[in-house]
Protein backbone atom coordinates (compact mmCIF):
# COMPACT_ATOMS: atom_id res chain seq x y z
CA UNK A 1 0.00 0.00 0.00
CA UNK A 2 2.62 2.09 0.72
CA UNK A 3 4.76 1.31 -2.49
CA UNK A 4 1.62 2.46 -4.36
CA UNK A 5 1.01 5.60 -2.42
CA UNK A 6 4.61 6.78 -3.20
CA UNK A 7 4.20 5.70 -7.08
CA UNK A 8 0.95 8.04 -7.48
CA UNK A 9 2.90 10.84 -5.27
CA UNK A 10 5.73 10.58 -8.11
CA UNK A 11 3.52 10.42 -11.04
CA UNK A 12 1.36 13.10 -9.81
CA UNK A 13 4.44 15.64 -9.41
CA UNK A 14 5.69 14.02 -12.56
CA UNK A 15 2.26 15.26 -14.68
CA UNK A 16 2.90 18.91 -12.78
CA UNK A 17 6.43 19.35 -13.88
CA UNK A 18 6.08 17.67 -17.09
CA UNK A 19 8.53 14.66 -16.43
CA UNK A 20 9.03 11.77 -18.68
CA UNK A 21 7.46 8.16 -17.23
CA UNK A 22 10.93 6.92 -17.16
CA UNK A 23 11.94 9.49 -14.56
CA UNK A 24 8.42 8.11 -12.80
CA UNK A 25 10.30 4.19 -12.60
CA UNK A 26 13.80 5.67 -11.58
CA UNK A 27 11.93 7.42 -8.51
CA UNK A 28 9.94 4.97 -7.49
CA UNK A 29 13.20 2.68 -7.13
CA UNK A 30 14.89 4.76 -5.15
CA UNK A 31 12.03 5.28 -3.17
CA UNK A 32 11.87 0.92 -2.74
CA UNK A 33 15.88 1.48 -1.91
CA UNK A 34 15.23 4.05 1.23
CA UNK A 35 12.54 1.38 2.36
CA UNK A 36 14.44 -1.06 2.56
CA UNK A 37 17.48 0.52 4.33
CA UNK A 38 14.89 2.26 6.48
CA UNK A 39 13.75 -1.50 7.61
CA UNK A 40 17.44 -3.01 7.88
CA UNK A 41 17.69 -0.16 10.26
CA UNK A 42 15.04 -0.82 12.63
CA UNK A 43 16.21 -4.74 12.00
CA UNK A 44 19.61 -3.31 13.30
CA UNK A 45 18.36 -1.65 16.19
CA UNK A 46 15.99 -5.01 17.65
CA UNK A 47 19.39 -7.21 17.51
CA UNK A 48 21.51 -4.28 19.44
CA UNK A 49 18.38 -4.22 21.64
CA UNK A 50 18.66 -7.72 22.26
CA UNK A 51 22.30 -8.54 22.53
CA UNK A 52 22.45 -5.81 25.34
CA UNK A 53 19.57 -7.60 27.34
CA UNK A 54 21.51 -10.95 27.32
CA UNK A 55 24.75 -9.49 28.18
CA UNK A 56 22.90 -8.11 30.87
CA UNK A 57 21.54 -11.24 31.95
CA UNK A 58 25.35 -13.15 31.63
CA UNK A 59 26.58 -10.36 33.85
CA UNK A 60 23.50 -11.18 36.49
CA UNK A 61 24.17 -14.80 36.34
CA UNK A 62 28.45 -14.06 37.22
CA UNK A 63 27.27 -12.24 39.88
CA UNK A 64 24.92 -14.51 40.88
CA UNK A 65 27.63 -17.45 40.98
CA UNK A 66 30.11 -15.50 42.52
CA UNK A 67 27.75 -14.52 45.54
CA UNK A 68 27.01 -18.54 45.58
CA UNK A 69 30.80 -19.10 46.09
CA UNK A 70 31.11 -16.86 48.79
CA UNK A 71 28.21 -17.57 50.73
CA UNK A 72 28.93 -21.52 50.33
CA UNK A 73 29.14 -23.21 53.75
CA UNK A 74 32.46 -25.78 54.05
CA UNK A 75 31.99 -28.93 53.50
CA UNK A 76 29.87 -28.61 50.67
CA UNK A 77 30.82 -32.26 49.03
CA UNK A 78 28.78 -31.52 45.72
CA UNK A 79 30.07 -30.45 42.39
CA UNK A 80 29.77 -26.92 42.03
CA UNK A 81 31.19 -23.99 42.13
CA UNK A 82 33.08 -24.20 45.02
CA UNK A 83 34.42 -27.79 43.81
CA UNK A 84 36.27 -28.23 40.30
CA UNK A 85 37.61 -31.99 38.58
CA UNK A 86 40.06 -31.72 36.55
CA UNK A 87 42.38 -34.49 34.86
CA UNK A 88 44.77 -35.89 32.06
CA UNK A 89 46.26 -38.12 30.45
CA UNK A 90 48.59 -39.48 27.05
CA UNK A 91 48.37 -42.64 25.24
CA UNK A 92 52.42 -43.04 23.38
CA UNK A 93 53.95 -45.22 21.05
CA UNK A 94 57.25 -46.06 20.95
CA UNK A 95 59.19 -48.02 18.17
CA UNK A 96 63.01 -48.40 17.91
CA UNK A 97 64.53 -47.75 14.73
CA UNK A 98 67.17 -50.63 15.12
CA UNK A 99 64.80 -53.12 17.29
CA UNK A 100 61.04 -53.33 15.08
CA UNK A 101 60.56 -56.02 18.10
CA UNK A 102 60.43 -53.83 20.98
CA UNK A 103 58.07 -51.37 19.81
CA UNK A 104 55.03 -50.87 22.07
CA UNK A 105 51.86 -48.97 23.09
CA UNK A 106 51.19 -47.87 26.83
CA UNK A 107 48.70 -45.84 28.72
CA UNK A 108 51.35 -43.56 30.30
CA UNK A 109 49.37 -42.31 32.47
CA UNK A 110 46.00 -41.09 33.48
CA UNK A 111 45.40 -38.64 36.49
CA UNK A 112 42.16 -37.04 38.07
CA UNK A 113 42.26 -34.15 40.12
CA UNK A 114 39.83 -32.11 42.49
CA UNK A 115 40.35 -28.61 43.87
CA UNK A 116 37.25 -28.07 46.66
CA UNK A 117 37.29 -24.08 47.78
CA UNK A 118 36.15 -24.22 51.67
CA UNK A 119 35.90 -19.95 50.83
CA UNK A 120 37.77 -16.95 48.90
CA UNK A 121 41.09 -17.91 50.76
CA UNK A 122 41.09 -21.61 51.63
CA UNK A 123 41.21 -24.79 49.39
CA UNK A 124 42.20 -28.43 49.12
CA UNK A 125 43.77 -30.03 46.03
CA UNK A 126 44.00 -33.28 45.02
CA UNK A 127 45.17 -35.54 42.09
CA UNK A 128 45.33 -39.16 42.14
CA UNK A 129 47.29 -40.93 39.08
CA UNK A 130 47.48 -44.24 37.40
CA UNK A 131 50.20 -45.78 35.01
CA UNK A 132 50.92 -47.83 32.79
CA UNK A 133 46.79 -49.03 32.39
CA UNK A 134 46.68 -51.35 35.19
CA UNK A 135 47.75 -51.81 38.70
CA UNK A 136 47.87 -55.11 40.59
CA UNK A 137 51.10 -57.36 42.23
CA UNK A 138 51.87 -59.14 39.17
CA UNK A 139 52.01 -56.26 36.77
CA UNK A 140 53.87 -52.72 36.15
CA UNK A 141 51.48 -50.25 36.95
CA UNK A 142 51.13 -47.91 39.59
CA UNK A 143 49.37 -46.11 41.52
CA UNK A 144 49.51 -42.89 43.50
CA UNK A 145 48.92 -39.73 45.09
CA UNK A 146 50.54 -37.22 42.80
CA UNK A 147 49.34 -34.24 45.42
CA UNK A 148 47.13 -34.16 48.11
CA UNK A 149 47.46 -30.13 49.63
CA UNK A 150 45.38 -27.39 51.83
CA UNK A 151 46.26 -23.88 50.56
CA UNK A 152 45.42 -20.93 52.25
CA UNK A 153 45.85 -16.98 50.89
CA UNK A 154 46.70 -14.39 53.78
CA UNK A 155 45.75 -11.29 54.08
CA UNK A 156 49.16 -10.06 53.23
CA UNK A 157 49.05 -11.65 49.57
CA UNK A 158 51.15 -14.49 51.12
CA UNK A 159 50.06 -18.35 50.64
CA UNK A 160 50.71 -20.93 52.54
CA UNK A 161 50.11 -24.42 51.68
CA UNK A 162 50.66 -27.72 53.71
CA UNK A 163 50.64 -31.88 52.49
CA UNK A 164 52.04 -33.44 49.60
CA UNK A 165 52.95 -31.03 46.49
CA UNK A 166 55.42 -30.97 43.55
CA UNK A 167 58.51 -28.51 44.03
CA UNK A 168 58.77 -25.61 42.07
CA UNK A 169 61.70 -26.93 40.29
CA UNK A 170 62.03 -25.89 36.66
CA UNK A 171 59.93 -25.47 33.74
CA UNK A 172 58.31 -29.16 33.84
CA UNK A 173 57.52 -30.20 36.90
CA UNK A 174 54.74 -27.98 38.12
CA UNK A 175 53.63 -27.92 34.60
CA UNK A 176 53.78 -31.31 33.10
CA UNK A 177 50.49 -32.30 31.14
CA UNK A 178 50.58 -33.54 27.95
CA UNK A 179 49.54 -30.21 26.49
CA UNK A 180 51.52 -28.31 28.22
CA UNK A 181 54.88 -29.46 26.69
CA UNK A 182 56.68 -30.08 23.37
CA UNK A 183 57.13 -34.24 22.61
CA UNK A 184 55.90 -37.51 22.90
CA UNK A 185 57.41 -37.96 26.17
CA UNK A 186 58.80 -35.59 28.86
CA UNK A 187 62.30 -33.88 28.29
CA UNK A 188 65.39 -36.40 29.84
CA UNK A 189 67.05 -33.33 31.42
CA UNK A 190 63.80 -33.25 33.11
CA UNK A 191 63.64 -36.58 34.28
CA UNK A 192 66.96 -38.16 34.40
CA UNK A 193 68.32 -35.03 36.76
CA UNK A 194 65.04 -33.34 38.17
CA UNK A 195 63.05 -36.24 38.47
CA UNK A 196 60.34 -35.34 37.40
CA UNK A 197 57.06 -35.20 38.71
CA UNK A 198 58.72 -34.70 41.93
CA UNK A 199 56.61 -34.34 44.94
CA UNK A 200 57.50 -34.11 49.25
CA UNK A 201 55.46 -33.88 52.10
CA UNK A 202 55.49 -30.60 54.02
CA UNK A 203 54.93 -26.95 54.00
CA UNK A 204 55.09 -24.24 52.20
CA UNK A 205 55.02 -20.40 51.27
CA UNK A 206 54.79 -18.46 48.33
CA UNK A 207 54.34 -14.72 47.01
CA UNK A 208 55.56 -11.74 44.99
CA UNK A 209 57.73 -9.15 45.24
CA UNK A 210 56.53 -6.77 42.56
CA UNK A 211 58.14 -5.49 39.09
CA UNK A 212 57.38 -9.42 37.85
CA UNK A 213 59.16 -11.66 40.95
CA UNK A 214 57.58 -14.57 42.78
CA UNK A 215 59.06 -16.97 44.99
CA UNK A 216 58.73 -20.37 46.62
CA UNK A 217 60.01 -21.75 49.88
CA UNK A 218 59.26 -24.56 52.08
CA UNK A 219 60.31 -27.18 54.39
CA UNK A 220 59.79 -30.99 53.38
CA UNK A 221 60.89 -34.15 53.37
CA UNK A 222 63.93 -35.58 51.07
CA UNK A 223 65.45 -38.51 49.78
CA UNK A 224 66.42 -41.51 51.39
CA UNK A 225 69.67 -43.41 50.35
CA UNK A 226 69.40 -46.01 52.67
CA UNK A 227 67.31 -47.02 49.47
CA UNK A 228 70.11 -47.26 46.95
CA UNK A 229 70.85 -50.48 45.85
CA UNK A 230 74.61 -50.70 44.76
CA UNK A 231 74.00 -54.02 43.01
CA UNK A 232 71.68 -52.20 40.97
CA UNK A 233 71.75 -49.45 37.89
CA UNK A 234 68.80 -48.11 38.25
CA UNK A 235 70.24 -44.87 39.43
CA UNK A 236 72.65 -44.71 36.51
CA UNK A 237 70.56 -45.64 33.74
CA UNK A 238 66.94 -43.69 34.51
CA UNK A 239 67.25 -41.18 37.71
CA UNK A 240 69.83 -40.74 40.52
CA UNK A 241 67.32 -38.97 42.51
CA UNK A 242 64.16 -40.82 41.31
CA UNK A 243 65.69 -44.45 42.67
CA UNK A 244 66.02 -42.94 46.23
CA UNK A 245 62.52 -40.74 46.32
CA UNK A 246 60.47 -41.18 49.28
CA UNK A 247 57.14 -39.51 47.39
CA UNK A 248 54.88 -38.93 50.63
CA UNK A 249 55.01 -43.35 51.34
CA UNK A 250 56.00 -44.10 55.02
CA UNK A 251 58.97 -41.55 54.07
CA UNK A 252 61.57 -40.80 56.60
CA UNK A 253 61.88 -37.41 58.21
CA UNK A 254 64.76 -37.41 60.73
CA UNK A 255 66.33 -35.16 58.05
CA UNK A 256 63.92 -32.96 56.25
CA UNK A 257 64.90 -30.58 53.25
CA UNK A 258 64.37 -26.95 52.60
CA UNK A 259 63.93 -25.12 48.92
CA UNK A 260 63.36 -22.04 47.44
CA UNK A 261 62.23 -21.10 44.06
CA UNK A 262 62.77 -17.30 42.07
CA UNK A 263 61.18 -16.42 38.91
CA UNK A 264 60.89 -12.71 37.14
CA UNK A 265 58.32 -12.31 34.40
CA UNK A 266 59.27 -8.24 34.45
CA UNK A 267 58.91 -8.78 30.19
CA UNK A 268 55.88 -9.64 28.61
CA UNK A 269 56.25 -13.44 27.10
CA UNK A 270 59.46 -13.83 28.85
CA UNK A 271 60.19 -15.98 31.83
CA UNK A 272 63.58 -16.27 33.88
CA UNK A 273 64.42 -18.43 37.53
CA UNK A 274 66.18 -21.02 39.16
CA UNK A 275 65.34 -23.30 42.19
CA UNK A 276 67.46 -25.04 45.13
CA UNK A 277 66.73 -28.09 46.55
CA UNK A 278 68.92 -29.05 49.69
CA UNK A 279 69.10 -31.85 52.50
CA UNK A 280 71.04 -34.63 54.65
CA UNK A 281 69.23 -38.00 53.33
CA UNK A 282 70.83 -40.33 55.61
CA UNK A 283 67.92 -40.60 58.70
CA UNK A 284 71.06 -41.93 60.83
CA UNK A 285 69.69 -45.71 59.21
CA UNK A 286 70.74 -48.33 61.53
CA UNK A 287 73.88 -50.15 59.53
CA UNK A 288 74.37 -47.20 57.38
CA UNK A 289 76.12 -44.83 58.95
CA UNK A 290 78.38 -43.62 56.29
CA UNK A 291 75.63 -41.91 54.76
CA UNK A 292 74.84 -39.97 58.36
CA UNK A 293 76.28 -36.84 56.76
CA UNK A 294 75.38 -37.56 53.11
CA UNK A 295 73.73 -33.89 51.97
CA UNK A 296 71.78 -34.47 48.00
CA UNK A 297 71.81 -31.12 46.80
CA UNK A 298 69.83 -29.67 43.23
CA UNK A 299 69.45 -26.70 41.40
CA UNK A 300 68.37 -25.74 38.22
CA UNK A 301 68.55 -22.53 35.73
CA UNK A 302 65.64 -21.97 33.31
CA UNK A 303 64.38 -19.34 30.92
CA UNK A 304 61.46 -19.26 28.62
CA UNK A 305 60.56 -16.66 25.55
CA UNK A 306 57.47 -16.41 23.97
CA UNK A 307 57.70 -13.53 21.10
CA UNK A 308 55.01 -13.74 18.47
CA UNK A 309 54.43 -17.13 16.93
CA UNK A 310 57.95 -18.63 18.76
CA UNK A 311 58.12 -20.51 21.89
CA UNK A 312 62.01 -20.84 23.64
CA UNK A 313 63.02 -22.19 26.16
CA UNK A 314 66.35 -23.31 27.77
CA UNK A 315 67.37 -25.40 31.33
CA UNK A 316 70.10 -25.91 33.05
CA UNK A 317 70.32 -28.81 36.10
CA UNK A 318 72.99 -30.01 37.97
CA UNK A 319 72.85 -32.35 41.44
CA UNK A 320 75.21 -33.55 43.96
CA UNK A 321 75.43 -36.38 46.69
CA UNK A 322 78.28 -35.34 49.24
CA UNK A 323 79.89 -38.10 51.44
CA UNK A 324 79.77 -40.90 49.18
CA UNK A 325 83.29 -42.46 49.57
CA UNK A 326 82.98 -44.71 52.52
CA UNK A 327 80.00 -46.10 50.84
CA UNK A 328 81.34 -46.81 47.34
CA UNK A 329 84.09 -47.96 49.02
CA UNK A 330 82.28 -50.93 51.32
CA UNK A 331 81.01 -51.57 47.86
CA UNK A 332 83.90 -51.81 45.50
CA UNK A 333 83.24 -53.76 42.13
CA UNK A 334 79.51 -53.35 42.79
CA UNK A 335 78.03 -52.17 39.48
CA UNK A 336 75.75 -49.17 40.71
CA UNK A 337 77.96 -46.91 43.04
CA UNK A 338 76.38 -43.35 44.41
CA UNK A 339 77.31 -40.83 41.95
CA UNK A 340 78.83 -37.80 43.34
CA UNK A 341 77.75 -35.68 40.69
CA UNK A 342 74.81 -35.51 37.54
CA UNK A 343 74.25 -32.52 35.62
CA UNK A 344 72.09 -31.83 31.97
CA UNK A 345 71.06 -29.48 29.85
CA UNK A 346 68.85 -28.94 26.80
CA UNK A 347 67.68 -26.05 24.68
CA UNK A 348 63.94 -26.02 22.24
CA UNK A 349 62.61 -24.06 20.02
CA UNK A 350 58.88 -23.94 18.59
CA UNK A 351 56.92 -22.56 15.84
CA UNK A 352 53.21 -22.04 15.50
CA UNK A 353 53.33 -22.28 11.83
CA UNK A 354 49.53 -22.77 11.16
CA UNK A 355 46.40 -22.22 13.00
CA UNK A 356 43.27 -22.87 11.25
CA UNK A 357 39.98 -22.67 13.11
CA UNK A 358 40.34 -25.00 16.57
CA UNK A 359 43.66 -26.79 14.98
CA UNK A 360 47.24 -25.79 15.87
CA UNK A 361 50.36 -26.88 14.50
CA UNK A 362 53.52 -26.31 16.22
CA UNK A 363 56.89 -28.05 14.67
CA UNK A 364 59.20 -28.07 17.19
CA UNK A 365 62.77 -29.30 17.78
CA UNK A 366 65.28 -30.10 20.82
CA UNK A 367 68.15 -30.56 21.75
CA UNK A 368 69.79 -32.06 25.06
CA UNK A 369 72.99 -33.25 26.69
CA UNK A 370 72.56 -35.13 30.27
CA UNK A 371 74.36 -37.40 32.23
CA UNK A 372 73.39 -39.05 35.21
CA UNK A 373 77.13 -40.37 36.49
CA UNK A 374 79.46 -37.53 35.93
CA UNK A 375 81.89 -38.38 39.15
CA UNK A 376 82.12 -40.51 41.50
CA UNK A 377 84.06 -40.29 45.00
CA UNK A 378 85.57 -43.53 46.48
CA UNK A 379 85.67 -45.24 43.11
CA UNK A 380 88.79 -46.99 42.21
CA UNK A 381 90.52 -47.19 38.94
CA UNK A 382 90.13 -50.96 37.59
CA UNK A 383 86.83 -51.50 39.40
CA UNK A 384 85.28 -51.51 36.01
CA UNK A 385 82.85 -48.25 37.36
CA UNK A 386 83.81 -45.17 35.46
CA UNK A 387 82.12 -41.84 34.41
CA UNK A 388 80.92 -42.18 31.08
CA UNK A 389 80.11 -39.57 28.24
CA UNK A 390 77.52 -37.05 28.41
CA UNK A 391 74.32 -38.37 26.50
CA UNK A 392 72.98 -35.83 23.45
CA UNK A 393 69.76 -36.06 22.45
CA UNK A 394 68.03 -34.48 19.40
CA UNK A 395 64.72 -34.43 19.28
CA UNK A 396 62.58 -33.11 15.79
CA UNK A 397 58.61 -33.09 15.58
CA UNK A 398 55.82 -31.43 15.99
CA UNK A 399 52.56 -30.90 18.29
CA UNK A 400 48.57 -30.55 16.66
CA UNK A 401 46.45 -28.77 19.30
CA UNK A 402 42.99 -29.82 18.97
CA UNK A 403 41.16 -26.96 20.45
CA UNK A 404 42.48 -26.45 24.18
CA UNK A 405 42.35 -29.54 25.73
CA UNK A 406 43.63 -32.34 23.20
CA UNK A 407 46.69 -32.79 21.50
CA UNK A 408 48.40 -34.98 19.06
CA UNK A 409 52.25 -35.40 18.44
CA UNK A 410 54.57 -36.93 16.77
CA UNK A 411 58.78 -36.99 17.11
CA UNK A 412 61.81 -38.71 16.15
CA UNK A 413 64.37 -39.12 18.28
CA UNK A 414 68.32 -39.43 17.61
CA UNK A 415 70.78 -40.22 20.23
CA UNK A 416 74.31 -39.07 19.91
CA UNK A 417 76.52 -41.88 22.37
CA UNK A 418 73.80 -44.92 21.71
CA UNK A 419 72.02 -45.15 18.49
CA UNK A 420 70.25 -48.22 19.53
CA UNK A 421 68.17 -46.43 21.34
CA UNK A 422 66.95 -44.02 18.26
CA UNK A 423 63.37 -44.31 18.11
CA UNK A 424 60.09 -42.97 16.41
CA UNK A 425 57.24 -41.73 19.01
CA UNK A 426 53.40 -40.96 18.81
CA UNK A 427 51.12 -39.98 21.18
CA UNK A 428 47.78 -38.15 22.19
CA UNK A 429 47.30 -36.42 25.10
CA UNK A 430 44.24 -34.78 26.98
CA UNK A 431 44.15 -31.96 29.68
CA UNK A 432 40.71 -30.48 31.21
């Protein structure tokens, strides 16, 4: 009706002013243009209208949730607000390029975790882990209590936790889901020489200084090497450190450890700290006593630089066992003697060289140099026992994020000193 009205309006003023009837049809088009603008307009307006209401009401509802988590009472049990699972896990695949036999699949390792928040300053956190798919007396798997902690936040900005929690001990160990690092499998710097996930029992405290520092100090239990086993070389070929860790079971505490942790993050994308770990692990064990004064000392170096689409990173770790000769000595010729020394290194860099809707792919590649005997004190020439070469490890591949929580990766690794052990690896890992 109104498309009419407007087409007599213009043919009326048309007869008046003595236009042509084409000049009639080129009116009335524009006239069906400004229409139809005019009702995109109004069309315009209703979503605006609308999209304001229902940020409105999402701004209502995180208030609403927010004044639920305060007003919670403890010991609320229920998922909710105040209580939060988390978990992950990584399926690998290992084949050896000189050994087609010994390839092999495992569950690594699956972990669930609960944080519970008794209020705004007080929470427990927990995360229980299995490996290696299943767990009984006749097979390899384990499992554990990776952490089990109450944390509280003072009013100062300090926070104190107390239980069983992993040591702020370079770039790995408080960060070590599948998604969170480059690889198949975990970094042999961090592993071998931090021994990685590493875990005490005790207490802690933690805070800032301002201009980008935080630090980490606690008290907590250590190793124990009334657990070394000199007929063994288990310490020499995995983990000085991880064949004498106590990990919160039945773990003895006549000698308990202290650490402290620095880190500056002053630079946007850049990270920079190091850690010490220190403390007597001989418990005065009855038939031992020439560890009594044995001190296992560990510190580590790290940096990490994240400039546009590049990720760096670099480590340093070195460990020590003092008062080791009477030991090695009682046990001349025995294959696996306390080192006195282990030290490694690595250096990675990463590219995110394509992201396409919720896929990333990051090629990556690493390199590392570690060994896990580097002296020995009370070792004798001719006993066959000797410091060997540093390991080097090169490491190419690349990780495909699958939105934020899954990942895919593939590697192939090439070792320097041992070339038996070269090997392709695939994996997929979850984090939530």
């Amino acid at each position: 009706m109104t498309m009419s009205k407007n087409l007599i309006a213009a043919a009326v003023a048309a007869a008046f002013l003595g236009a042509p009837l084409s000049a009639i049809a080129g009116e009335a088009e524009l006239l069906q243009k400004i229409e139809k603008l005019a009702a995109e307009l109004q069309q315009l307006k209703a979503e605006l209208s609308a999209g304001a209401k229902k940020t409105e009401a999402v701004e209502q509802r995180q208030q609403q949730l927010s004044a639920a988590v305060a007003a919670a009472p403890a010991g609320n049990a229920g998922v909710g607000p105040n209580t939060v699972l988390t978990g992950y896990g990584e399926v690998n695949y290992n084949r050896p390029r000189h050994d087609t036999s010994a390839a092999q699949t495992d569950v690594r390792r699956v972990v669930i975790g609960v944080q519970h928040r008794f209020d705004d300053k007080t929470k427990v956190v927990g995360e229980f882990e299995w490996e290696h798919a299943v767990t009984s007396a006749d097979d390899a798997g384990e499992a554990a209590v990776e952490q089990v902690y109450v944390e509280r936040q003072f009013d100062n900005g300090l926070r104190g936790k107390a239980g069983l929690f992993l040591m702020p001990v370079g770039l790995l160990n408080a960060n070590h889901e599948p998604t969170a690092f480059y690889g198949v499998e975990r970094n042999f710097v961090e592993t071998a020489i931090i021994p990685t996930t590493w875990r005490e029992a005790g207490v802690g405290l933690s805070g800032e200084f301002g201009n980008g520092f935080s630090w980490d100090a606690g008290i907590t239990t250590g190793f124990d090497l009334s657990k070394w086993d000199p007929a063994s070389t288990e310490g020499r070929d995995e983990s000085p450190l991880g064949s004498v860790h106590q990990e919160g079971m039945l773990a003895k505490s006549r000698n308990l450890s202290a650490h402290g942790a620095l880190n500056w993050r002053g630079v946007p994308g850049l990270l920079l700290g190091g850690s010490l770990f220190t403390g007597k692990a001989g418990h005065k064990t009855p038939g031992m006593s020439e560890l009594d004064d044995s001190r296992i000392a560990v510190y580590d170096l790290h940096a990490r630089y994240t400039p546009g689409l590049w990720d760096l990173s670099a480590l340093y770790a070195r460990g020590t066992i003092s008062h080791t000769e009477r030991f090695n000595l009682l046990n001349t010729g025995a294959p696996g003697p306390i080192p006195k020394a282990f030290a490694g290194w690595y250096a990675q860099a990463a590219y995110q060289l394509l992201k396409s809707g919720d896929y990333t792919l990051s090629p990556f590649v690493r390199y590392e140099q570690f060994n896990t005997a580097k002296s020995f004190a009370g070792v004798a020439p001719g006993t066959g026992v000797a410091t060997g070469p540093d390991e080097k490890v090169t490491t190419v591949g690349a990780n495909l994020r699958i939105g934020e929580g899954v990942v895919v990766k593939a590697d192939y690794q090439k070792f320097r000193e041992n070339n038996l052990r070269d090997r392709l690896n695939l994996g997929v890992g979850f984090s939530y």
